[in-house]
C-alpha atoms as a PDB file:
ATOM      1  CA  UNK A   1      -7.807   8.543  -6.983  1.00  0.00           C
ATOM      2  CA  UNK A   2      -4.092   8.194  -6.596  1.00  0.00           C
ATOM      3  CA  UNK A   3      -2.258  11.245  -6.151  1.00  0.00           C
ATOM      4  CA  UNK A   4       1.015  12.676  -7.376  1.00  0.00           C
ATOM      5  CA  UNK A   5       3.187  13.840  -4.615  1.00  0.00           C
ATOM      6  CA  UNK A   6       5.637  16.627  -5.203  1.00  0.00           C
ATOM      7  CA  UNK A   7       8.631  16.136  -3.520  1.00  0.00           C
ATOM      8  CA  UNK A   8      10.665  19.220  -2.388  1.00  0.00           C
ATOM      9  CA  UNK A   9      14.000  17.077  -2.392  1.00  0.00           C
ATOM     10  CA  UNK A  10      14.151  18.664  -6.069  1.00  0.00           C
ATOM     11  CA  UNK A  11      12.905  22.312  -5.564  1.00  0.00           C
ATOM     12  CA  UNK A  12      14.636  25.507  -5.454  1.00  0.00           C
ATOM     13  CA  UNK A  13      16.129  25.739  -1.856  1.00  0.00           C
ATOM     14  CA  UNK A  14      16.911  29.237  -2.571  1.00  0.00           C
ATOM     15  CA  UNK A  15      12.942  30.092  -3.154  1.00  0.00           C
ATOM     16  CA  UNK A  16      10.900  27.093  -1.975  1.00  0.00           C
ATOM     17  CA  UNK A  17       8.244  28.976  -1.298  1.00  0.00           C
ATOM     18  CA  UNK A  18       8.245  29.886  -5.295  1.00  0.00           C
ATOM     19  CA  UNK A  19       7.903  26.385  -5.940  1.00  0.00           C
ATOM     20  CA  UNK A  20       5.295  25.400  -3.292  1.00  0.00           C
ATOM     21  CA  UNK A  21       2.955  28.366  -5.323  1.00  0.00           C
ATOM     22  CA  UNK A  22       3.254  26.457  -8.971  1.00  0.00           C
ATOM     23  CA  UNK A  23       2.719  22.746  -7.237  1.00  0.00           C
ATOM     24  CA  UNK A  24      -0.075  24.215  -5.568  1.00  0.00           C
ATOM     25  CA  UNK A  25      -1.009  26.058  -8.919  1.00  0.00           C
ATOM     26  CA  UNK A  26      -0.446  22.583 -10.282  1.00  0.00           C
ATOM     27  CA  UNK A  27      -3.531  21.154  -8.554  1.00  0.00           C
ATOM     28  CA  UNK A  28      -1.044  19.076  -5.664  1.00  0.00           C
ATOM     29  CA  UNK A  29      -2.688  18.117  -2.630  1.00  0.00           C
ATOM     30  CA  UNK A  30       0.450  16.854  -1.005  1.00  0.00           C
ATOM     31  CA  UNK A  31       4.468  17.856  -0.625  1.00  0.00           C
ATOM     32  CA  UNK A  32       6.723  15.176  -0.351  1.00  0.00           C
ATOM     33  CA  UNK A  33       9.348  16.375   2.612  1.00  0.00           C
ATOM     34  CA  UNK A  34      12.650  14.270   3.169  1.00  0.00           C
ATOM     35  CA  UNK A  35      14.181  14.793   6.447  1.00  0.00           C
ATOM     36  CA  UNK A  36      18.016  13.920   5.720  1.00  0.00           C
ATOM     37  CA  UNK A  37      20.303  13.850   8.511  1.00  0.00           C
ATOM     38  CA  UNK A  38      23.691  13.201   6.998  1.00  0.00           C
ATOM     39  CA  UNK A  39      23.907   9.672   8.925  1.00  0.00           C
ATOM     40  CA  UNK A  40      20.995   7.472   7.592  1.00  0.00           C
ATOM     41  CA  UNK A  41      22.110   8.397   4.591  1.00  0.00           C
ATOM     42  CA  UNK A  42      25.337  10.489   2.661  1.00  0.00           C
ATOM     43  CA  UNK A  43      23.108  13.477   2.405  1.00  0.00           C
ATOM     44  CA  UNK A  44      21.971  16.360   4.497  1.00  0.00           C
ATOM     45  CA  UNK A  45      18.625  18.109   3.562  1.00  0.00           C
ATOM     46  CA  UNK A  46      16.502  20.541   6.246  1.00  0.00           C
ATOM     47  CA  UNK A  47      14.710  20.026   9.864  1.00  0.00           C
ATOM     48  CA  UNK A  48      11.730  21.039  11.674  1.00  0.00           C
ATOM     49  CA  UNK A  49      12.375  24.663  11.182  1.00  0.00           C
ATOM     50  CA  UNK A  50      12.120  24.828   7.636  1.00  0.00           C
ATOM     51  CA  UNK A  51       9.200  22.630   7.781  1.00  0.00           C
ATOM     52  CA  UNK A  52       7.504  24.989  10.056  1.00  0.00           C
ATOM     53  CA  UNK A  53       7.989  27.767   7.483  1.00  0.00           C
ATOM     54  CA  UNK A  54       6.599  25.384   4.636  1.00  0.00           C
ATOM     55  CA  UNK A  55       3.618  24.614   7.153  1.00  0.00           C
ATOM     56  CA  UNK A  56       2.784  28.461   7.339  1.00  0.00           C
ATOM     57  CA  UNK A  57       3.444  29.133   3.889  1.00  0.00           C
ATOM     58  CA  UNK A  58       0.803  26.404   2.561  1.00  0.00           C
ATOM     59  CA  UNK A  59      -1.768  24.530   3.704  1.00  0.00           C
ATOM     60  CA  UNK A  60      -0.968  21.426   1.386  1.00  0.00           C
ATOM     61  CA  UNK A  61      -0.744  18.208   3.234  1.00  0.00           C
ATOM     62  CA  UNK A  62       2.760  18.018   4.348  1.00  0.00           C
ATOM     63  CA  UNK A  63       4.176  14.053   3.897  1.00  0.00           C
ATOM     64  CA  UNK A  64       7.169  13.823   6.292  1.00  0.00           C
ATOM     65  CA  UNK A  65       9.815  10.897   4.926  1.00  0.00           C
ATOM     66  CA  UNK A  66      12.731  10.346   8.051  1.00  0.00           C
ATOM     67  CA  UNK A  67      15.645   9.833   6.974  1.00  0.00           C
ATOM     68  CA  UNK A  68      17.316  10.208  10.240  1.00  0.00           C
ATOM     69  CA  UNK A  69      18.810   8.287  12.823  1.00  0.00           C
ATOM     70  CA  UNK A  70      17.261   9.664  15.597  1.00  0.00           C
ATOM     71  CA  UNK A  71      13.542   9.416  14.129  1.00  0.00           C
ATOM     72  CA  UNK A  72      12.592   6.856  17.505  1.00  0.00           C
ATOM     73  CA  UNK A  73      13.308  10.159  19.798  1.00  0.00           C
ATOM     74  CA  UNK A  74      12.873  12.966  17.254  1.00  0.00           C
ATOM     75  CA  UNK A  75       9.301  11.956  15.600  1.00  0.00           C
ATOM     76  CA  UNK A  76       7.212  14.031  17.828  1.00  0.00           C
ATOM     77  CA  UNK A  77       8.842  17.766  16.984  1.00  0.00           C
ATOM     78  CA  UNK A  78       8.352  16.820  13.277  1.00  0.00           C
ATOM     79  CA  UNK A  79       4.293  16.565  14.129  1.00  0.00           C
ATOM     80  CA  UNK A  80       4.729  20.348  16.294  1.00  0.00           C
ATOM     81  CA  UNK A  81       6.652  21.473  12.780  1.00  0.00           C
ATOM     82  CA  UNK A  82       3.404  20.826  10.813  1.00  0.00           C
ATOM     83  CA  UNK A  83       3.974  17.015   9.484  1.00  0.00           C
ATOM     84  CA  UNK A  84       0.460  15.638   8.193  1.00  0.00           C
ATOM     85  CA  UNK A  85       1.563  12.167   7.260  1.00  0.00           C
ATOM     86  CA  UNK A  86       4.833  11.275   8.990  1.00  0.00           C
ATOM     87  CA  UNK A  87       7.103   8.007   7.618  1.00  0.00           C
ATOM     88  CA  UNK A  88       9.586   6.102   9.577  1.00  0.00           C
ATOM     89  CA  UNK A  89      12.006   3.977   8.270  1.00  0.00           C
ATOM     90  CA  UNK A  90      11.951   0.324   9.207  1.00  0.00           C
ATOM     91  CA  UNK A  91      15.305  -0.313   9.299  1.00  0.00           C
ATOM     92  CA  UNK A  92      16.003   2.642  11.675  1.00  0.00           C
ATOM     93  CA  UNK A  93      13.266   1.970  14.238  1.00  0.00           C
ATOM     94  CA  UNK A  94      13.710  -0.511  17.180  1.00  0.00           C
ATOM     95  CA  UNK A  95      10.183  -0.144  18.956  1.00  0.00           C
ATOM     96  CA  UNK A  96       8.094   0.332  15.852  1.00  0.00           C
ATOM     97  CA  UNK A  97       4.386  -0.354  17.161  1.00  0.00           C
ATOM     98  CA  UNK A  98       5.168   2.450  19.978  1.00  0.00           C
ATOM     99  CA  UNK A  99       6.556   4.682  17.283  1.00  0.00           C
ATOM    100  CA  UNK A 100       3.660   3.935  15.326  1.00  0.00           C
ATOM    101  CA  UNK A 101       0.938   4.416  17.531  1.00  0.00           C
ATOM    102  CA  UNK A 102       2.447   8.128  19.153  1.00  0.00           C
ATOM    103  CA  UNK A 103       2.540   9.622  16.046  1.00  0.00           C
ATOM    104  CA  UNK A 104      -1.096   8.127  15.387  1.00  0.00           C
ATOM    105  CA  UNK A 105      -2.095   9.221  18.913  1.00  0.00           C
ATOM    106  CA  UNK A 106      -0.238  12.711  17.832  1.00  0.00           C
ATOM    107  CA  UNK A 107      -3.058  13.289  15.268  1.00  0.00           C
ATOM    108  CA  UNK A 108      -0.679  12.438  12.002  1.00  0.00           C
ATOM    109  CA  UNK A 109      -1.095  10.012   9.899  1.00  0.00           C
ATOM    110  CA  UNK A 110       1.731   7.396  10.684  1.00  0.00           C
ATOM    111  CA  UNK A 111       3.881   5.397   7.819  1.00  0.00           C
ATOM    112  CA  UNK A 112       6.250   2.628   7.238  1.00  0.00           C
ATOM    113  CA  UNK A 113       9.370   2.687   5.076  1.00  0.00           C
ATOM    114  CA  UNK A 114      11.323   0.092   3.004  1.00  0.00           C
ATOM    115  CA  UNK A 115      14.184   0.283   1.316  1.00  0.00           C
ATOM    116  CA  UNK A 116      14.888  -1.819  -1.593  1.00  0.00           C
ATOM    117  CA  UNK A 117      16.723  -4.635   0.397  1.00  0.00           C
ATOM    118  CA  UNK A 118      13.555  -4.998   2.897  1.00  0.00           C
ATOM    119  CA  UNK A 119      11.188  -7.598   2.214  1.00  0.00           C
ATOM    120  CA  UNK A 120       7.617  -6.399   2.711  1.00  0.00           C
ATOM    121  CA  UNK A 121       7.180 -10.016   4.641  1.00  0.00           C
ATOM    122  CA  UNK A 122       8.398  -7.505   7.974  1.00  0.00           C
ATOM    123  CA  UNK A 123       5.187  -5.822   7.845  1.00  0.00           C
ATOM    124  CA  UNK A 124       3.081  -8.896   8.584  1.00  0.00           C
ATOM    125  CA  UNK A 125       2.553  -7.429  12.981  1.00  0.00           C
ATOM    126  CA  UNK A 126       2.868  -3.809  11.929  1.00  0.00           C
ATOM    127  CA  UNK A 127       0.537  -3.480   8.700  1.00  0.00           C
ATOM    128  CA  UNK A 128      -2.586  -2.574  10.530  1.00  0.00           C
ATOM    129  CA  UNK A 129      -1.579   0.161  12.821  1.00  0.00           C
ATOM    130  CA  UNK A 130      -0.462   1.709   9.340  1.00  0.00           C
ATOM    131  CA  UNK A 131      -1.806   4.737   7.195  1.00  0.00           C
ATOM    132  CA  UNK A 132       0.621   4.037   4.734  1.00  0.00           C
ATOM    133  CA  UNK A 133       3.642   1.897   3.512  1.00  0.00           C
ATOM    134  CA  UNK A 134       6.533   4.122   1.459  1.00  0.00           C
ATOM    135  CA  UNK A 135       8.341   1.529  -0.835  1.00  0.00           C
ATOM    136  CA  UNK A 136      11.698   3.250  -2.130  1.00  0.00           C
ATOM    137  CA  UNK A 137      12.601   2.127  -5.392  1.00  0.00           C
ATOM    138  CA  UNK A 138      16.174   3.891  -5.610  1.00  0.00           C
ATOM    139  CA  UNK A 139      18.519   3.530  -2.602  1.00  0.00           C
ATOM    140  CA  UNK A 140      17.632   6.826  -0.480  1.00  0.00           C
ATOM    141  CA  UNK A 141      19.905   9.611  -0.208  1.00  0.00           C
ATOM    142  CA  UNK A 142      19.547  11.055  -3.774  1.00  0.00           C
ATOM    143  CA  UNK A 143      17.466  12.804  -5.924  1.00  0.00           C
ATOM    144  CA  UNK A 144      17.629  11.547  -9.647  1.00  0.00           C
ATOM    145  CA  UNK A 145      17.988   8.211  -9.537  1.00  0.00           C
ATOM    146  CA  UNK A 146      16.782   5.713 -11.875  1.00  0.00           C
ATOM    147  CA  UNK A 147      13.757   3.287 -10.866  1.00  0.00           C
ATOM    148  CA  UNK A 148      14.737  -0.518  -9.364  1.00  0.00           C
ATOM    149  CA  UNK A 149      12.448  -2.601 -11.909  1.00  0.00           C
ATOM    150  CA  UNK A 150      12.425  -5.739  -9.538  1.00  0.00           C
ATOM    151  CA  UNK A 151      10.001  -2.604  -7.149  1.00  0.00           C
ATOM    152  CA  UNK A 152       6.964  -3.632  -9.322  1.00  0.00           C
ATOM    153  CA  UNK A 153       6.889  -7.292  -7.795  1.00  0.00           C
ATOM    154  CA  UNK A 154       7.289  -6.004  -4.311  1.00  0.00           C
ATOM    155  CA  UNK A 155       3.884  -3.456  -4.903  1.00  0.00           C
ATOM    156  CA  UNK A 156       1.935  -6.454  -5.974  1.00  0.00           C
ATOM    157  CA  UNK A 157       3.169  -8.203  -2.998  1.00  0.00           C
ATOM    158  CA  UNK A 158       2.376  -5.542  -0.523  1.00  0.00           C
ATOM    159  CA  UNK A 159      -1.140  -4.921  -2.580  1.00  0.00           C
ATOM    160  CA  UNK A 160      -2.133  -8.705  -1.755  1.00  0.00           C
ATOM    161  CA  UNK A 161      -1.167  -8.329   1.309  1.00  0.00           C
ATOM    162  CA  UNK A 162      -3.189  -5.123   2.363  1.00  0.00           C
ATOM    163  CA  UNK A 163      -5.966  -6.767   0.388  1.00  0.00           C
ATOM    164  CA  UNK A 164      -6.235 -10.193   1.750  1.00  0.00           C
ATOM    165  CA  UNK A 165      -6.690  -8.894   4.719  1.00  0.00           C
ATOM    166  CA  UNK A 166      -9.306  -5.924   4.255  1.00  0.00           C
ATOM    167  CA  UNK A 167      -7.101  -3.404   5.449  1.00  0.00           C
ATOM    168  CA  UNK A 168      -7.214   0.308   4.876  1.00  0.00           C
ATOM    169  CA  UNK A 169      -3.183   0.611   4.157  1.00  0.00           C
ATOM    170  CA  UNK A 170      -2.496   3.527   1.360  1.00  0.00           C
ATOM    171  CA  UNK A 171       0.468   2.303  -1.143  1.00  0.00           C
ATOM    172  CA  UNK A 172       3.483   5.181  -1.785  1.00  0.00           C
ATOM    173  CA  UNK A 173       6.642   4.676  -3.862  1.00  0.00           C
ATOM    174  CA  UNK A 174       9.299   7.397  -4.102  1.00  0.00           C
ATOM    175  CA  UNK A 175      12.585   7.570  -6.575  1.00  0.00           C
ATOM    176  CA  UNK A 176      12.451   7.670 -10.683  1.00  0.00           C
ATOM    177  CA  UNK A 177       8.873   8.312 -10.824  1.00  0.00           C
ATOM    178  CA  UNK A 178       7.622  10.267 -14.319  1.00  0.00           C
ATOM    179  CA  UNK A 179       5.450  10.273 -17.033  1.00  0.00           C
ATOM    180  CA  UNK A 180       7.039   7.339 -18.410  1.00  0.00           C
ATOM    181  CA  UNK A 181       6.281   4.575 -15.663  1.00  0.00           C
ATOM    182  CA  UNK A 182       3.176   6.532 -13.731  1.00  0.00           C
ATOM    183  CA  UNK A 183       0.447   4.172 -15.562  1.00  0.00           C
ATOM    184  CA  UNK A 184       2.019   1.066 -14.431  1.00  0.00           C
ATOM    185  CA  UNK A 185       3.011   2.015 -10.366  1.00  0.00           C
ATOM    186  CA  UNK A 186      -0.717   3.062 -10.280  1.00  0.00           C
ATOM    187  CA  UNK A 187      -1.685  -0.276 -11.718  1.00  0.00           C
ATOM    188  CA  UNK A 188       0.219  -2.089  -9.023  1.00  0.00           C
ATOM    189  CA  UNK A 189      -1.769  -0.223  -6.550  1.00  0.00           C
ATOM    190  CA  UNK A 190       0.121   3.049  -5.713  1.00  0.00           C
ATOM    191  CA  UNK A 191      -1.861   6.103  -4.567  1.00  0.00           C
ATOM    192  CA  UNK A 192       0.480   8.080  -3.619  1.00  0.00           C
ATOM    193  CA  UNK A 193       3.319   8.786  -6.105  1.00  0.00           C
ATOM    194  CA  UNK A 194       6.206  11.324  -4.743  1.00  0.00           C
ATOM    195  CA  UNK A 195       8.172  12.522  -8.027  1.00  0.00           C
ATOM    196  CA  UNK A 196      11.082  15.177  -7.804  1.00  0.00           C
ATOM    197  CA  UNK A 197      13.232  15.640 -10.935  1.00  0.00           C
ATOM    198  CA  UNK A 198      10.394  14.881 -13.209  1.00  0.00           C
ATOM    199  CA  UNK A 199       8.709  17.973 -12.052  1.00  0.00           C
ATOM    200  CA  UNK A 200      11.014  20.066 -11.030  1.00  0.00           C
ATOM    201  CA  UNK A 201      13.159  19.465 -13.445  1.00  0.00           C
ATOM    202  CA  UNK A 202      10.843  19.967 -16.357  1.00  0.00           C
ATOM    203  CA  UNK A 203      10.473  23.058 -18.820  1.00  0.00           C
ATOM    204  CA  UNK A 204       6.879  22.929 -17.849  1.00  0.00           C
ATOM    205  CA  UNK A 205       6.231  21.576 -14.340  1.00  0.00           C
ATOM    206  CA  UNK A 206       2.705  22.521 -14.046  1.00  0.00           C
ATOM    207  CA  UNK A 207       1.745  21.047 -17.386  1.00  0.00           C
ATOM    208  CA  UNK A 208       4.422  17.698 -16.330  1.00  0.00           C
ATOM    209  CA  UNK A 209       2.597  17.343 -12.523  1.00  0.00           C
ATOM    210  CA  UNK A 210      -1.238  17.523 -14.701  1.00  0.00           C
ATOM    211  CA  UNK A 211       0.200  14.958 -17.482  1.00  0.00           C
ATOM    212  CA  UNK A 212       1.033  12.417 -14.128  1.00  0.00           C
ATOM    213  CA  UNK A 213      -2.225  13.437 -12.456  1.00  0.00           C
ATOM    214  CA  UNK A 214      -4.498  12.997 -15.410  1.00  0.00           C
ATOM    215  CA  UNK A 215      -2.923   9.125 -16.383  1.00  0.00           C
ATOM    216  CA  UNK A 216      -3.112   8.044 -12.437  1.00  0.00           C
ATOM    217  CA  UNK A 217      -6.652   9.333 -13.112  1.00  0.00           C
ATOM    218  CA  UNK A 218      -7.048   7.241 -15.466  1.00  0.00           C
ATOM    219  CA  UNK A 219      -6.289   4.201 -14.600  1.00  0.00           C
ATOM    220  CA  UNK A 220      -9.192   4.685 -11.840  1.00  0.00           C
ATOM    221  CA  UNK A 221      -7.759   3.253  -8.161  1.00  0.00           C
ATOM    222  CA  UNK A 222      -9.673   3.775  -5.587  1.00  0.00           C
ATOM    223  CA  UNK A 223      -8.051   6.107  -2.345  1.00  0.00           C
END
């Protein structure tokens, strides 16, 4: 089952506890957290602290997404905070494997993230060690944005990849995911779809968040 992944980015930040109750009301097994540092990239979101109030106020899975450029020193408080899955960025990291294996030996569930210049050809040494690859299909920095079509060919290339060889590598995307295009990310083998605006930003986001969860559903991947 693929699952839709709330992602706070979008919430109130005046009452985020407010909106952790409907996406948990929802059905959500997962928030989608991005850590923005104001360097990375233009914006500037929260830090361990408020992630360590989110941790106590649920007990959702909490994804952790970097966007900082400290993440190679910083990665380890994010796991005390209450990260569940925690995703570096490629692009960021120098010494990736040891990155990658800390936050494994750290008892989270480590990640890889591309942005939508990055081939997923860099993943070829890394792949294995992973729990998950994040593919960003908007530039990151931004809630809103509007989904990078040429994404779709870079899923099926990833997909193959994690296929051919037999490996146990979840799929995640994250920027101008809705109703409109869940089907087809899930058919390119997403299982984890983060969303924001489309939730958040609909008159309904309980019945929006079951409408996503019930076509991934559908289409029947396996986790």
């Amino acid at each position: 089952m693929a699952w839709i992944a709330p992602s706070v980015l979008s919430a109130d930040f005046v009452n985020l506890e407010k909106d952790i109750r409907v996406m948990e009301a929802a059905g959500a097994k997962l928030l989608h957290l991005d850590v923005m540092d104001g360097h990375f990239v233009p914006n500037i979101t929260f830090g361990q602290p408020v992630i360590a109030a989110m941790r106590q106020a649920t007990d959702l899975i909490l994804d952790v997404h970097l966007m900082i450029t400290n993440a190679e020193e910083a990665w380890e408080s994010y796991i005390e905070a209450g990260a569940n899955y925690l995703t570096v960025h490629y692009e960021e990291v120098t010494h990736l494997d040891r990155v990658i294996s800390g936050i494994r030996d750290k008892g989270a569930q480590p990640g890889v993230v591309l942005n939508p210049h990055t081939p997923v050809s860099v993943l070829e040494e890394i792949l294995p060690k992973c729990h998950h690859v994040l593919i960003m299909s908007v530039n990151p920095g931004f809630g809103g944005q509007k989904f990078i079509p040429g994404t779709f060919d870079k899923l099926r290339r990833l997909k193959e990849m994690i296929d051919s060889r037999g490996l146990d590598v979840k799929i995640e995307i994250d920027g101008g995911i809705g109703p409109h295009n869940t089907r087809e990310v899930v058919e390119a083998g997403v299982e984890l779809l983060v969303s924001g605006s489309a939730l958040f930003g609909a008159d309904d986001p309980i019945a929006t968040f079951r409408e996503m969860q019930g076509i991934a559903d559908s289409v029947g991947v396996s986790p």
